[in-house]
PDB file of N, CA and C in Angstrom:
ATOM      1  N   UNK A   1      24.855 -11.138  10.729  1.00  0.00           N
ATOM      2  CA  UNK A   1      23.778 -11.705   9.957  1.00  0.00           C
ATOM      3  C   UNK A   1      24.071 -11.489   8.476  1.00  0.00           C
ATOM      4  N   UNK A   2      23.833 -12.722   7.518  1.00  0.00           N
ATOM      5  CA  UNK A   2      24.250 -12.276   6.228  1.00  0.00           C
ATOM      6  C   UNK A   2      22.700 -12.054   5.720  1.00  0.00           C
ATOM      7  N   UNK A   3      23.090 -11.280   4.646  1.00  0.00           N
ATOM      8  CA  UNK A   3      21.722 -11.009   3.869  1.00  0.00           C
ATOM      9  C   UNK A   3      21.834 -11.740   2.301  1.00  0.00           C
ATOM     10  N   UNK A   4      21.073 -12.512   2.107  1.00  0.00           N
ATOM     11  CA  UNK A   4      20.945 -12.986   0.654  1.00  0.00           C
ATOM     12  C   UNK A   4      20.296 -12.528  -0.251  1.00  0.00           C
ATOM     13  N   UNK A   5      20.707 -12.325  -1.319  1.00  0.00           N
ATOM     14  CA  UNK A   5      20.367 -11.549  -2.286  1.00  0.00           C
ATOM     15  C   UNK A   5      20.246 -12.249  -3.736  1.00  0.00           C
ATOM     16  N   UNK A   6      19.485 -12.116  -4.643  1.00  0.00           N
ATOM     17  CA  UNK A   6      19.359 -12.722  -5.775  1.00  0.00           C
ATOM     18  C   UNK A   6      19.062 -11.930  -6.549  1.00  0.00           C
ATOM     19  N   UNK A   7      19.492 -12.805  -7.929  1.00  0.00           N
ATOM     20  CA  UNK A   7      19.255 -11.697  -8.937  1.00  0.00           C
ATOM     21  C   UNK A   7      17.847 -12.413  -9.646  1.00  0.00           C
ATOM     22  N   UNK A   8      17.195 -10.853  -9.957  1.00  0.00           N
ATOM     23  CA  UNK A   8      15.947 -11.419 -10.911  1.00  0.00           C
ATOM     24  C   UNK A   8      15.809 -10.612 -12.339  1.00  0.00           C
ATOM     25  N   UNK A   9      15.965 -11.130 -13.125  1.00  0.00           N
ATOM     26  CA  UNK A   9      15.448 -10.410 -14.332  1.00  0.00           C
ATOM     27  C   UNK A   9      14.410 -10.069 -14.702  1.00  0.00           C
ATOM     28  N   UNK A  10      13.874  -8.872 -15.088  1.00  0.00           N
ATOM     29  CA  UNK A  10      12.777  -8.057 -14.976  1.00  0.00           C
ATOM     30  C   UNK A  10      12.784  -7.670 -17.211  1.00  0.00           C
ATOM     31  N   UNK A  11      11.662  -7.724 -17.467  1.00  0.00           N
ATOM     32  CA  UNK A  11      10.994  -7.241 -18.725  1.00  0.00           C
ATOM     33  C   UNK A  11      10.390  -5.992 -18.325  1.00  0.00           C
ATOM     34  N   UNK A  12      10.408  -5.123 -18.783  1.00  0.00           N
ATOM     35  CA  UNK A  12       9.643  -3.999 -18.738  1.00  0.00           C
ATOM     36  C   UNK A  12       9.379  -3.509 -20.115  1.00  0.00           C
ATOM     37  N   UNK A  13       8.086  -2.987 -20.698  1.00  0.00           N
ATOM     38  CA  UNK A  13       8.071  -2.463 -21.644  1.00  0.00           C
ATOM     39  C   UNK A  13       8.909  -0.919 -21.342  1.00  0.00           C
ATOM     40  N   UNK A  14       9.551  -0.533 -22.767  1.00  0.00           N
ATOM     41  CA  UNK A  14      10.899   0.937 -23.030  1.00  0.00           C
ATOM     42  C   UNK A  14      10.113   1.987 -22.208  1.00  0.00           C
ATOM     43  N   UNK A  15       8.871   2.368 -22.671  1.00  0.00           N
ATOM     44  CA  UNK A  15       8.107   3.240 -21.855  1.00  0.00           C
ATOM     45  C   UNK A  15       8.011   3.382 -20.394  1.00  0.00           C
ATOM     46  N   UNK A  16       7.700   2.569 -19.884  1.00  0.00           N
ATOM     47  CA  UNK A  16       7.555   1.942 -18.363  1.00  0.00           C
ATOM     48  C   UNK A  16       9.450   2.368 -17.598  1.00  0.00           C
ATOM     49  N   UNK A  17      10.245   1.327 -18.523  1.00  0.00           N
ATOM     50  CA  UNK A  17      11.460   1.585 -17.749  1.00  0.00           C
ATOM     51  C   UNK A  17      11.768   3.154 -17.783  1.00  0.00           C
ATOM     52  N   UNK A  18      11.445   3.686 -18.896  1.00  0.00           N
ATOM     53  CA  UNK A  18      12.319   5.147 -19.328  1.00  0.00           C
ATOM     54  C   UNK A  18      11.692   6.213 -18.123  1.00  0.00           C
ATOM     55  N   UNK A  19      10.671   6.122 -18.207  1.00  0.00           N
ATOM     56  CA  UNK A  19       9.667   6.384 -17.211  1.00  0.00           C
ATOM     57  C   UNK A  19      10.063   6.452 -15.480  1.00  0.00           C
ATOM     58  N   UNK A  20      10.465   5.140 -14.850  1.00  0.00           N
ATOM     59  CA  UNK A  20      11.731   4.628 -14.010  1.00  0.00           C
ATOM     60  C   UNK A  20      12.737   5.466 -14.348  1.00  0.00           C
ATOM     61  N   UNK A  21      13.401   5.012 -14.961  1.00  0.00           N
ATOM     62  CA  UNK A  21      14.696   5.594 -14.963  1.00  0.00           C
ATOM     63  C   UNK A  21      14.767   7.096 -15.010  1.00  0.00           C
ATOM     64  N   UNK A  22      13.920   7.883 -15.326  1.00  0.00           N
ATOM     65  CA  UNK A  22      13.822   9.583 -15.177  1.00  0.00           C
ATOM     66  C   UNK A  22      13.950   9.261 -14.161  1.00  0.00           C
ATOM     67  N   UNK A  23      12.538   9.054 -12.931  1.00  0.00           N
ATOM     68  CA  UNK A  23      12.049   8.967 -11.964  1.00  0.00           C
ATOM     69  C   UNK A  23      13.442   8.761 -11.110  1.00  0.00           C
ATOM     70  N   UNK A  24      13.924   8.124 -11.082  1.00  0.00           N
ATOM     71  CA  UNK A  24      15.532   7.725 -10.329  1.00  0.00           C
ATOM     72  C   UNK A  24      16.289   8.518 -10.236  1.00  0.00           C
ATOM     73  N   UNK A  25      16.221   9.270 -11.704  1.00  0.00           N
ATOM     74  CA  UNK A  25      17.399  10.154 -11.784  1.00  0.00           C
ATOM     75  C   UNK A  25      17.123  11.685 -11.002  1.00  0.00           C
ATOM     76  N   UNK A  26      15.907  11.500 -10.943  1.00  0.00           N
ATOM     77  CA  UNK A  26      15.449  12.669 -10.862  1.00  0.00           C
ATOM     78  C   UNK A  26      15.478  12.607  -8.977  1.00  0.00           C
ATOM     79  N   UNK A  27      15.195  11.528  -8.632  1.00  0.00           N
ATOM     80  CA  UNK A  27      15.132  11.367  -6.868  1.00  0.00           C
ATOM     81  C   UNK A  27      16.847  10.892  -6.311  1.00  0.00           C
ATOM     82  N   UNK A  28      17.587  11.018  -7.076  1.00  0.00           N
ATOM     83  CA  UNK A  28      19.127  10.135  -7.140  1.00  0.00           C
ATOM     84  C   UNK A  28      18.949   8.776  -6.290  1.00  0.00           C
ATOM     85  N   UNK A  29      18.334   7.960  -6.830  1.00  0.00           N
ATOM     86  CA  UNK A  29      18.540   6.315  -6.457  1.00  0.00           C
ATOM     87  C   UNK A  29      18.420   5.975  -7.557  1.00  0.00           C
ATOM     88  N   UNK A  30      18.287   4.428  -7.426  1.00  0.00           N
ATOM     89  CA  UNK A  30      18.554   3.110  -8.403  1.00  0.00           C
ATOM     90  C   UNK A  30      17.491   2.888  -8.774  1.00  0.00           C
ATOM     91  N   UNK A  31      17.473   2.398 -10.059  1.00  0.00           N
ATOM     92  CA  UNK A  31      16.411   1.002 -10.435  1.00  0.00           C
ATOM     93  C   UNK A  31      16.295   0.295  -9.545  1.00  0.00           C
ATOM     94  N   UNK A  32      17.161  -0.203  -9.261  1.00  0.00           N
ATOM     95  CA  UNK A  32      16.922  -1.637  -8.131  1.00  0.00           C
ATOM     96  C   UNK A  32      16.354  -1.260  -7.102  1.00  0.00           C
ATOM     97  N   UNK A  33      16.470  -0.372  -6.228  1.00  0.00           N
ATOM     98  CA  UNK A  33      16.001   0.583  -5.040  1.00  0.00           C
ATOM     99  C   UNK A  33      14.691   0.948  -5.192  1.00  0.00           C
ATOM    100  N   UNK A  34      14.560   1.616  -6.369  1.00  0.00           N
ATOM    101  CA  UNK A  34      12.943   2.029  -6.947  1.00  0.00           C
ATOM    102  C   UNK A  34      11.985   0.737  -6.820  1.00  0.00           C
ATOM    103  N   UNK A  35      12.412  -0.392  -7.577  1.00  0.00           N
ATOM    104  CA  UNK A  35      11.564  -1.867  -7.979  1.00  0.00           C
ATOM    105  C   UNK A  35      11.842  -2.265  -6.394  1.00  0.00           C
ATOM    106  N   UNK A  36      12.338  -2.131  -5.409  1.00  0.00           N
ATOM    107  CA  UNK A  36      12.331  -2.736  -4.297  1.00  0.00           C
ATOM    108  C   UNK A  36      11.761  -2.329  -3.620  1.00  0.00           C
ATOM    109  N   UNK A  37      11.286  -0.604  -3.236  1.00  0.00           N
ATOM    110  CA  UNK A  37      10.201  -0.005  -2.779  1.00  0.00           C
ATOM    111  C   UNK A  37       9.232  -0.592  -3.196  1.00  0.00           C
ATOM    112  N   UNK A  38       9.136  -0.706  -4.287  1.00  0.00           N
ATOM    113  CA  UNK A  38       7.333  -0.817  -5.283  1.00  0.00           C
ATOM    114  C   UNK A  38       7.219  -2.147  -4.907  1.00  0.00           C
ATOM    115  N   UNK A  39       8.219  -3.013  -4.775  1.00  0.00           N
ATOM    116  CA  UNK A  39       7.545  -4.142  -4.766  1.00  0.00           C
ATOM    117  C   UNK A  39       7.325  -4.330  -3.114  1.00  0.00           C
ATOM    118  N   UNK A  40       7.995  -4.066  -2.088  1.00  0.00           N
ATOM    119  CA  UNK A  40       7.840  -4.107  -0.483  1.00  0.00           C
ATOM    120  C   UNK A  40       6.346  -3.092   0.023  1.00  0.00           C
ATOM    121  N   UNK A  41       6.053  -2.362  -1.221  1.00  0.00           N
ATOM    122  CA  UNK A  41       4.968  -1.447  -0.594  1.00  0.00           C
ATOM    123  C   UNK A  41       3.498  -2.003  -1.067  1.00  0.00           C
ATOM    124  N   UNK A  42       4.056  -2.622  -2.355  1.00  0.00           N
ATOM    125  CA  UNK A  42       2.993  -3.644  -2.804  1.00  0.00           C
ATOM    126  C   UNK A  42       2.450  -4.805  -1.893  1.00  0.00           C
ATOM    127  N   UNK A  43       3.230  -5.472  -1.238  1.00  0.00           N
ATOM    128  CA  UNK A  43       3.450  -6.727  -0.588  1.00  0.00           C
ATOM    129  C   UNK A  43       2.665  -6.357   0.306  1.00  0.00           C
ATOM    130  N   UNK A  44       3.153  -5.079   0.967  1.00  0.00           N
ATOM    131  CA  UNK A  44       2.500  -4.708   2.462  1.00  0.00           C
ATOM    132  C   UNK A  44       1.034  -4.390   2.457  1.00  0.00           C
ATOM    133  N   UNK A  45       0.563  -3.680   1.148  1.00  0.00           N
ATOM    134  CA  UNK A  45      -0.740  -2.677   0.909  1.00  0.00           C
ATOM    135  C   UNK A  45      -1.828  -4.509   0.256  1.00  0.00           C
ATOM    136  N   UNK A  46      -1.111  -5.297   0.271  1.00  0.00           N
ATOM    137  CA  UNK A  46      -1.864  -6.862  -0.226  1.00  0.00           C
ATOM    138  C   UNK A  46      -2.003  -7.456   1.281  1.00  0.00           C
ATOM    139  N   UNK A  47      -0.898  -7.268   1.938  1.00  0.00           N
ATOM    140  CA  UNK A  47      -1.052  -8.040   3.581  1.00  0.00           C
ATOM    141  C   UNK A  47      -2.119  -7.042   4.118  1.00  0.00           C
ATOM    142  N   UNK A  48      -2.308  -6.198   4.237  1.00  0.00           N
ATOM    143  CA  UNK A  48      -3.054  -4.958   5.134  1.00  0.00           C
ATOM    144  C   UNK A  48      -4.687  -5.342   4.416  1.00  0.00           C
ATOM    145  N   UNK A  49      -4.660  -5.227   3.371  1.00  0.00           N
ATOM    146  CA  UNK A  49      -6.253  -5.614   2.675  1.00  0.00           C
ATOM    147  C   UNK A  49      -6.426  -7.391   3.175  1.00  0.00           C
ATOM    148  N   UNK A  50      -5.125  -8.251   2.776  1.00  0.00           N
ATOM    149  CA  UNK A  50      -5.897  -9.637   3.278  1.00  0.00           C
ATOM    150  C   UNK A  50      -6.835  -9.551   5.028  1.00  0.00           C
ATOM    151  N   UNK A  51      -5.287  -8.692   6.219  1.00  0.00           N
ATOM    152  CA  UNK A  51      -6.270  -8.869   7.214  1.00  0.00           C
ATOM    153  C   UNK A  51      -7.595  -8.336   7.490  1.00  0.00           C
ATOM    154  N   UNK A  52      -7.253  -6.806   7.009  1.00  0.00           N
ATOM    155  CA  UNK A  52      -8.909  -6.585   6.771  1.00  0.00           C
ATOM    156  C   UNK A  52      -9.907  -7.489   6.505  1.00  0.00           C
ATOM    157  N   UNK A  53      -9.729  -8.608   5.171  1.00  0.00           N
ATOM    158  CA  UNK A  53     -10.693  -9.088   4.770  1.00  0.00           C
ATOM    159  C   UNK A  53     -10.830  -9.945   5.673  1.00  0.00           C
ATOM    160  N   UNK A  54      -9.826 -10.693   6.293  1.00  0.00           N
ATOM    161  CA  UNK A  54     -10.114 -11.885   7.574  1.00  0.00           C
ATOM    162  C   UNK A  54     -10.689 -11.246   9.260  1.00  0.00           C
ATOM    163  N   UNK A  55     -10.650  -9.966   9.307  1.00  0.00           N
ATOM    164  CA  UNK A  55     -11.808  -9.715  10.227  1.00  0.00           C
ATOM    165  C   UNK A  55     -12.760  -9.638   9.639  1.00  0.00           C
ATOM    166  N   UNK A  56     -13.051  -9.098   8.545  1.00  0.00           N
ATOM    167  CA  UNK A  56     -14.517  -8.842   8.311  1.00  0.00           C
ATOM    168  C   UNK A  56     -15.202 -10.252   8.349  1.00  0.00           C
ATOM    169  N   UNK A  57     -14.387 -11.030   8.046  1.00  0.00           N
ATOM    170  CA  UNK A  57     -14.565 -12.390   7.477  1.00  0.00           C
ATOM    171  C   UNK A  57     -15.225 -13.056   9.237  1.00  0.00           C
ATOM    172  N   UNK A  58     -14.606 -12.726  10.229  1.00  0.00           N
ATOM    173  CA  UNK A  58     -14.515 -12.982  11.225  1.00  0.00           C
ATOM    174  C   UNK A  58     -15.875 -12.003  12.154  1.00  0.00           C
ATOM    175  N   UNK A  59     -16.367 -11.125  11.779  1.00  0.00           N
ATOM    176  CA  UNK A  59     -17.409 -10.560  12.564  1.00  0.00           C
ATOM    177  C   UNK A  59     -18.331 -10.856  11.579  1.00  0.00           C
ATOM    178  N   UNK A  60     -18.560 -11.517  10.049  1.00  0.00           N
ATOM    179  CA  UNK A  60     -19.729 -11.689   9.280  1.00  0.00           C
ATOM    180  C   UNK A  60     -20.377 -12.931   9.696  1.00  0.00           C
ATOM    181  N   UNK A  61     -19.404 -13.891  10.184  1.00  0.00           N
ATOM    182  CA  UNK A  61     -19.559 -15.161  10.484  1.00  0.00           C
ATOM    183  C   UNK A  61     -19.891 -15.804  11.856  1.00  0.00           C
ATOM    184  N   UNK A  62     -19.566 -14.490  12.613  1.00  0.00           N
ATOM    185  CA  UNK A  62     -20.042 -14.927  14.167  1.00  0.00           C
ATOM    186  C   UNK A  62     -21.690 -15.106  14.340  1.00  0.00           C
ATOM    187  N   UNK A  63     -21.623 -15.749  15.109  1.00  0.00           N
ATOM    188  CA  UNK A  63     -23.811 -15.402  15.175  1.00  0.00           C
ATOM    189  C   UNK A  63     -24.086 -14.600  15.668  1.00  0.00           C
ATOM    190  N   UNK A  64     -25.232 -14.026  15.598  1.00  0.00           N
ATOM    191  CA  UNK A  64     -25.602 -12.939  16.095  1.00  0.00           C
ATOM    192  C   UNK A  64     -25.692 -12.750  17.227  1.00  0.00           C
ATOM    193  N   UNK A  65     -25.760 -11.160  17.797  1.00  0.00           N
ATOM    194  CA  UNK A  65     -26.345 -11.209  19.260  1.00  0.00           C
ATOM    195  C   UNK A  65     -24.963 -11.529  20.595  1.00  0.00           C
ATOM    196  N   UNK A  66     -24.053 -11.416  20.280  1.00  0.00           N
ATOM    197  CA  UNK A  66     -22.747 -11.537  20.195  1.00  0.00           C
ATOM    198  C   UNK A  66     -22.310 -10.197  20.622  1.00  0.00           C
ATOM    199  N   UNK A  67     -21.568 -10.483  22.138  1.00  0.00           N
ATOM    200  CA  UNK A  67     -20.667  -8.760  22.110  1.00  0.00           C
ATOM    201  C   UNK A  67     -19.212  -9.126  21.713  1.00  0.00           C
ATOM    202  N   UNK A  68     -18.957  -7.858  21.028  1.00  0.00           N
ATOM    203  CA  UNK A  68     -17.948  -7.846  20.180  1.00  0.00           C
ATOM    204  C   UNK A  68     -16.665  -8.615  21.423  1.00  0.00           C
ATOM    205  N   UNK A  69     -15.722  -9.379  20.741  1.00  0.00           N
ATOM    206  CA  UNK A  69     -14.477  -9.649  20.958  1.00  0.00           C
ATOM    207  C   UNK A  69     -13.588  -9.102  21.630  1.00  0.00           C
ATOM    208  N   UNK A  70     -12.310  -9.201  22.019  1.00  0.00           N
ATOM    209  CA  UNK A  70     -11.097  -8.193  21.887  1.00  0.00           C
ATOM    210  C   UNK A  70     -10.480  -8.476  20.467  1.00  0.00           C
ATOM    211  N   UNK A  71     -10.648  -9.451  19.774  1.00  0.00           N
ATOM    212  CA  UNK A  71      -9.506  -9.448  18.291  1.00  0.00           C
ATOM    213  C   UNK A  71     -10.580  -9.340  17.255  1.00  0.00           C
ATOM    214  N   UNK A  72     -11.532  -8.840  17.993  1.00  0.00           N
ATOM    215  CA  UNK A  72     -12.201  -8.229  16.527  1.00  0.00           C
ATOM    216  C   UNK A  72     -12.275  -6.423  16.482  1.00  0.00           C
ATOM    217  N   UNK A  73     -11.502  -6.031  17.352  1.00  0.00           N
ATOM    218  CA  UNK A  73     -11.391  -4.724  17.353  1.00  0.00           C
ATOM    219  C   UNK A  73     -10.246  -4.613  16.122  1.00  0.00           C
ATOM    220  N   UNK A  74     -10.243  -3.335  14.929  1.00  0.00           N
ATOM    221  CA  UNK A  74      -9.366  -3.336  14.137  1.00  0.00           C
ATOM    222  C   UNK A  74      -8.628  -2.071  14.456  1.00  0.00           C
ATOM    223  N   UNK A  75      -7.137  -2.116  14.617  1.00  0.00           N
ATOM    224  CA  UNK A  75      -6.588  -0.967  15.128  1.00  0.00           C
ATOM    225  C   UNK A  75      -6.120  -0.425  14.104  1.00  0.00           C
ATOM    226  N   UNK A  76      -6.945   0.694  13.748  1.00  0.00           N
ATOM    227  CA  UNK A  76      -6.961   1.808  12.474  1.00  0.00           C
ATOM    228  C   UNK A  76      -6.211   3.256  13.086  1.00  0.00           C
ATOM    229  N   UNK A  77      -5.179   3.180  12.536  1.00  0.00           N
ATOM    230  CA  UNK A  77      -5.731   5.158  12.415  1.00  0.00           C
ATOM    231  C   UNK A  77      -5.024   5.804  11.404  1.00  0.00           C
ATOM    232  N   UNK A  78      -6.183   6.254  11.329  1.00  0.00           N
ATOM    233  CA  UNK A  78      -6.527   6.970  10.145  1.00  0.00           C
ATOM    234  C   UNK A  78      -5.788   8.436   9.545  1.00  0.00           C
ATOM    235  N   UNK A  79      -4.734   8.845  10.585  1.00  0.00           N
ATOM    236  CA  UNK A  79      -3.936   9.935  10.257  1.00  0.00           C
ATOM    237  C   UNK A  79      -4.596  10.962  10.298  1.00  0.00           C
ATOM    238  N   UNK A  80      -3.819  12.282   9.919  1.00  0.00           N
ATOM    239  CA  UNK A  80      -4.469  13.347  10.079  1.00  0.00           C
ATOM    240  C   UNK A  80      -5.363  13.488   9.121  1.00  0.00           C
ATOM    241  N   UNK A  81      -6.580  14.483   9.276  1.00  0.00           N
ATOM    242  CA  UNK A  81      -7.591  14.507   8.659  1.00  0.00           C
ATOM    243  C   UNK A  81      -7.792  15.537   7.549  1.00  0.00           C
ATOM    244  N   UNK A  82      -8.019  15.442   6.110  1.00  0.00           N
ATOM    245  CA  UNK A  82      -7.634  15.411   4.828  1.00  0.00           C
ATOM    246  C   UNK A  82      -8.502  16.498   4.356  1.00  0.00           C
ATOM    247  N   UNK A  83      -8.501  17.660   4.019  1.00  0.00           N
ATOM    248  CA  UNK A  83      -9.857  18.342   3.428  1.00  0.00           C
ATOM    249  C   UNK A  83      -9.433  18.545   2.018  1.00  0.00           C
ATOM    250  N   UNK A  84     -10.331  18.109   1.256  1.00  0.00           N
ATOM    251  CA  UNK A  84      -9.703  18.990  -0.309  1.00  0.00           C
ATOM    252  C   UNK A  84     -10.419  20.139  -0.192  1.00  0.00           C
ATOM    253  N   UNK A  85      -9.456  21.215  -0.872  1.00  0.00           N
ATOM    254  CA  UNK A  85     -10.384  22.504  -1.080  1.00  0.00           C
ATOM    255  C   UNK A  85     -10.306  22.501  -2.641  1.00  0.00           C
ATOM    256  N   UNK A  86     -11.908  22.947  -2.964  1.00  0.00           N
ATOM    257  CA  UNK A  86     -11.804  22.493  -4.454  1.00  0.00           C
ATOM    258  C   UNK A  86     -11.564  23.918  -5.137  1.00  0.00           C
ATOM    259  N   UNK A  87     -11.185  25.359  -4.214  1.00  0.00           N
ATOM    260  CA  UNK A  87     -10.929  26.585  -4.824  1.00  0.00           C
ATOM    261  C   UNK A  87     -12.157  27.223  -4.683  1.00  0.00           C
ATOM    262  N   UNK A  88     -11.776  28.831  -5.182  1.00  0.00           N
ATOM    263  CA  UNK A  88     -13.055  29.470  -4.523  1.00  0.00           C
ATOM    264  C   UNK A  88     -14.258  29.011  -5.299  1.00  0.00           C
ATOM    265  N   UNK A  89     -15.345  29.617  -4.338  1.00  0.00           N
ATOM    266  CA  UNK A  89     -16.841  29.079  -5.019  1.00  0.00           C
ATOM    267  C   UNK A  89     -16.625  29.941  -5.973  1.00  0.00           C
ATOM    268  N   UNK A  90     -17.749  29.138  -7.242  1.00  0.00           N
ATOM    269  CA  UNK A  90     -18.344  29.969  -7.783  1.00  0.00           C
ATOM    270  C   UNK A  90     -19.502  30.283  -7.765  1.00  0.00           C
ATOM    271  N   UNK A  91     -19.585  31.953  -8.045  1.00  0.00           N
ATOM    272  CA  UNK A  91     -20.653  32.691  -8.292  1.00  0.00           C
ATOM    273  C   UNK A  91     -22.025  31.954  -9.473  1.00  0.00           C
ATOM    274  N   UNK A  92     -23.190  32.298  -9.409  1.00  0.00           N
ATOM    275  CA  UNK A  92     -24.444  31.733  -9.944  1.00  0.00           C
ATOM    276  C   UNK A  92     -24.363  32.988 -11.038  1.00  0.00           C
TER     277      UNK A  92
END
């Protein structure tokens, strides 16, 4: 299988890239590698919110009185479960 590849030229304001480019140096990968994460994680975290919005879209619009579906079930999970500790209390 070949893979095609193109080139795109990118503007970044000096700040932004320099910023990148620590960041790279500091994880040993590329610019290109970095902007290809960000942009594949972007893509994905825009697909994941559209379907969300097209079930919701999809149980707002049914009529009422209605038992739920099988493709209106949304298969979430939610990972392990997150506590912040905000440090010890304080005293009054």
């Amino acid at each position: 299988m070949t893979k095609l590849a193109s080139v795109f030229r990118l503007r970044l304001p000096n700040s932004l890239r320099a910023a990148v480019a620590r960041m790279c140096r500091e994880d040993g990968t590329s610019i290109n590698q970095f902007v290809t994460t960000a942009v594949a994680e972007k893509i994905s975290a825009m697909q994941t919110v559209d379907s969300d919005i097209d079930a919701a879209r999809r149980l707002l619009l049914r009529d009422g009185g209605q038992q739920p579906q099988p493709h209106d079930r949304l298969d979430v999970n939610p990972g392990p479960l997150c506590i912040l500790d905000s440090g010890p209390a304080s005293s009054p």
